[in-house]
Protein backbone atom coordinates (compact mmCIF):
# COMPACT_ATOMS: atom_id res chain seq x y z
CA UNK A 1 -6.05 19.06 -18.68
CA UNK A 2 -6.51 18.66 -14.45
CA UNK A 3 -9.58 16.88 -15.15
CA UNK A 4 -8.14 14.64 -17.28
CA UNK A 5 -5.36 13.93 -14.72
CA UNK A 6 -7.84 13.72 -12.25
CA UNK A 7 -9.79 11.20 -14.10
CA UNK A 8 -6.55 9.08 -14.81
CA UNK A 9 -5.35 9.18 -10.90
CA UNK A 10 -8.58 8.24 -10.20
CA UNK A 11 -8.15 4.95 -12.68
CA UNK A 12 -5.51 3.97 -11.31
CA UNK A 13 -6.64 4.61 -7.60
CA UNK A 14 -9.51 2.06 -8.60
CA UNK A 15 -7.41 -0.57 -9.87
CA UNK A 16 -4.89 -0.55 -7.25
CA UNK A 17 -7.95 -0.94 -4.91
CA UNK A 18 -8.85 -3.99 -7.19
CA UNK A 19 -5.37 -5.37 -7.08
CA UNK A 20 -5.92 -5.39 -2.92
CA UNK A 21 -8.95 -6.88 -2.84
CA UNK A 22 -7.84 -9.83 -5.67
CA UNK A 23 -5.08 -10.34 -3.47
CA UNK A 24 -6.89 -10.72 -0.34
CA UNK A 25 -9.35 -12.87 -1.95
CA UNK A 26 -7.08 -15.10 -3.55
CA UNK A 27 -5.91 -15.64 0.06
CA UNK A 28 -9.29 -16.14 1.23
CA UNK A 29 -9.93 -18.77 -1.19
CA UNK A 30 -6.80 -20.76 -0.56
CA UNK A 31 -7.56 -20.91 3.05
CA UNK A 32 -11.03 -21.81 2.44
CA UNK A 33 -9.65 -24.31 -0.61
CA UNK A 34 -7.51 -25.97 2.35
CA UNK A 35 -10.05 -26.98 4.32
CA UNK A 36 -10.34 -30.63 3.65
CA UNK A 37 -13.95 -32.29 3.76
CA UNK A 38 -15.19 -28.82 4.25
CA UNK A 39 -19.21 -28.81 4.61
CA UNK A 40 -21.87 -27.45 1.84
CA UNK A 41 -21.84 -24.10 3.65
CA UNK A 42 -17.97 -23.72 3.25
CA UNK A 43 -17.87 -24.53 0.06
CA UNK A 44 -20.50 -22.42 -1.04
CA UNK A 45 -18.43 -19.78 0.57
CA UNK A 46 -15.24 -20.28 -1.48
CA UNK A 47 -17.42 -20.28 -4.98
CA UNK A 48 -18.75 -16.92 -3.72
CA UNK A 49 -15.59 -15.72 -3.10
CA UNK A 50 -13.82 -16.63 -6.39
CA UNK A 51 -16.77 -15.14 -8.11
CA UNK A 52 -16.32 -12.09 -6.31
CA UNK A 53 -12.54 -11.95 -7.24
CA UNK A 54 -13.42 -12.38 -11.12
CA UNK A 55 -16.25 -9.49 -10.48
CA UNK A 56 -13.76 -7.08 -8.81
CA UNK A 57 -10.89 -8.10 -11.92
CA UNK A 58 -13.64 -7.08 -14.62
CA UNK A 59 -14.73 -4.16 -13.28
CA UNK A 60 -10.72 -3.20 -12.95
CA UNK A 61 -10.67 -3.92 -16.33
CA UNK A 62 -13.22 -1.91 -17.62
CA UNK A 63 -12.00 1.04 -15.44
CA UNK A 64 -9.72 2.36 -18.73
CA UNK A 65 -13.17 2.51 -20.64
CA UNK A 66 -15.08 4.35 -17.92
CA UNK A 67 -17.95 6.94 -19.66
CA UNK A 68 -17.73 10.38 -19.09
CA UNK A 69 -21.44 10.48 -16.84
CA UNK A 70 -20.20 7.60 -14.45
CA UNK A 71 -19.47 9.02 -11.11
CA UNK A 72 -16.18 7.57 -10.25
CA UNK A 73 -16.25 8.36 -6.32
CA UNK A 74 -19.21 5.85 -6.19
CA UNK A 75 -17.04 3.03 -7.93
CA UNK A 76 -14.25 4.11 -5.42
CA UNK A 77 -16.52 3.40 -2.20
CA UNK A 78 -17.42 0.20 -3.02
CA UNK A 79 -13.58 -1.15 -4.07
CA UNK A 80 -12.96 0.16 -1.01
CA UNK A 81 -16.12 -1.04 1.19
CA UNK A 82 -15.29 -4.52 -0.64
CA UNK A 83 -11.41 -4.24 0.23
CA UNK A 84 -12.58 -3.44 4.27
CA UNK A 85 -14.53 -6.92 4.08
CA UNK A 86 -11.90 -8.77 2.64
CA UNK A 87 -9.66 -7.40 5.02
CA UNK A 88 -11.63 -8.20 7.94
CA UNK A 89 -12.25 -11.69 6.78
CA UNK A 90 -8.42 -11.96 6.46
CA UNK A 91 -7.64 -10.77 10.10
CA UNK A 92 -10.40 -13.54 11.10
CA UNK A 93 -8.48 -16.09 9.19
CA UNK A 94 -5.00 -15.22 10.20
CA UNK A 95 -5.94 -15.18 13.99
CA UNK A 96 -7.63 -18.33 13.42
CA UNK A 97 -4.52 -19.87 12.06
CA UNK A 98 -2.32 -18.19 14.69
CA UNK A 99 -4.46 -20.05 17.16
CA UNK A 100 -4.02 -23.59 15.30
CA UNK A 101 -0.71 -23.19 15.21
CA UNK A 102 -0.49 -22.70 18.98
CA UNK A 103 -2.61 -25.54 19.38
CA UNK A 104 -0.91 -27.86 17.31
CA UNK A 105 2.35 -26.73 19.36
CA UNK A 106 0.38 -27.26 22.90
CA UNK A 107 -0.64 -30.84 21.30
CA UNK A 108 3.11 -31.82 20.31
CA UNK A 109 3.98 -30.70 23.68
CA UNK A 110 1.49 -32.82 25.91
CA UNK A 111 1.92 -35.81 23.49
CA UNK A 112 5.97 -35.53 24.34
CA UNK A 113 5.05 -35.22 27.84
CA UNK A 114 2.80 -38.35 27.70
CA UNK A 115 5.38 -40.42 25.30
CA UNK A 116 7.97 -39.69 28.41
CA UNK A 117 5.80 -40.87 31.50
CA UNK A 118 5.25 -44.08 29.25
CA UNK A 119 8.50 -44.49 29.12
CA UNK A 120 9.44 -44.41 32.87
């Protein structure tokens, strides 16, 4: 009975990883997908992540079938090794957009600036 409850918990520890790292990908791709005129490389990039996101949802799915002999802990580690990269990647991306942003702001400012010494 506690292994079978341990073997359930540990289901659905794998597939919330899986729901994490879908998530995060799914923002990867969309910042990758907004990229306009993106080079090769970057768009090789987002095809490798959306194949990794429909890896990670199939092996969720198969969690509820899992045989007896496989060794869940190893499944475990690599959600979660693949969840730490995603994660990573998305702290890269955010700070890159935070930067943008404050870019775009500084431009709006010194074209304001500009726009009024025309104008005297």
């Amino acid at each position: 009975m506690a292994e079978t409850l341990g073997a359930a918990a540990s289901i659905v520890g794998i597939a919330s990883l899986a729901g994490q790292i879908c998530s995060g990908v799914q923002q990867l791709y969309a910042f990758v997908d907004s990229i306009k005129h993106a080079p090769s490389d970057i768009q090789n990039i987002k095809n490798d992540i959306f194949l990794i996101e429909r890896v990670v949802r199939r092996m969720a799915e198969d969690c509820s079938d899992l045989p007896e002999h496989l060794d869940i802990d190893i499944l475990k580690s690599s959600f979660e090794l693949c969840l730490s990269r995603v994660n990573r990647l998305l702290t890269i991306i955010q700070s890159l957009d935070t930067s943008s942003q404050k870019n775009r702001t500084i431009k709006l400012v010194k074209a304001t600036v500009k726009k009024t010494r025309v104008a005297e």
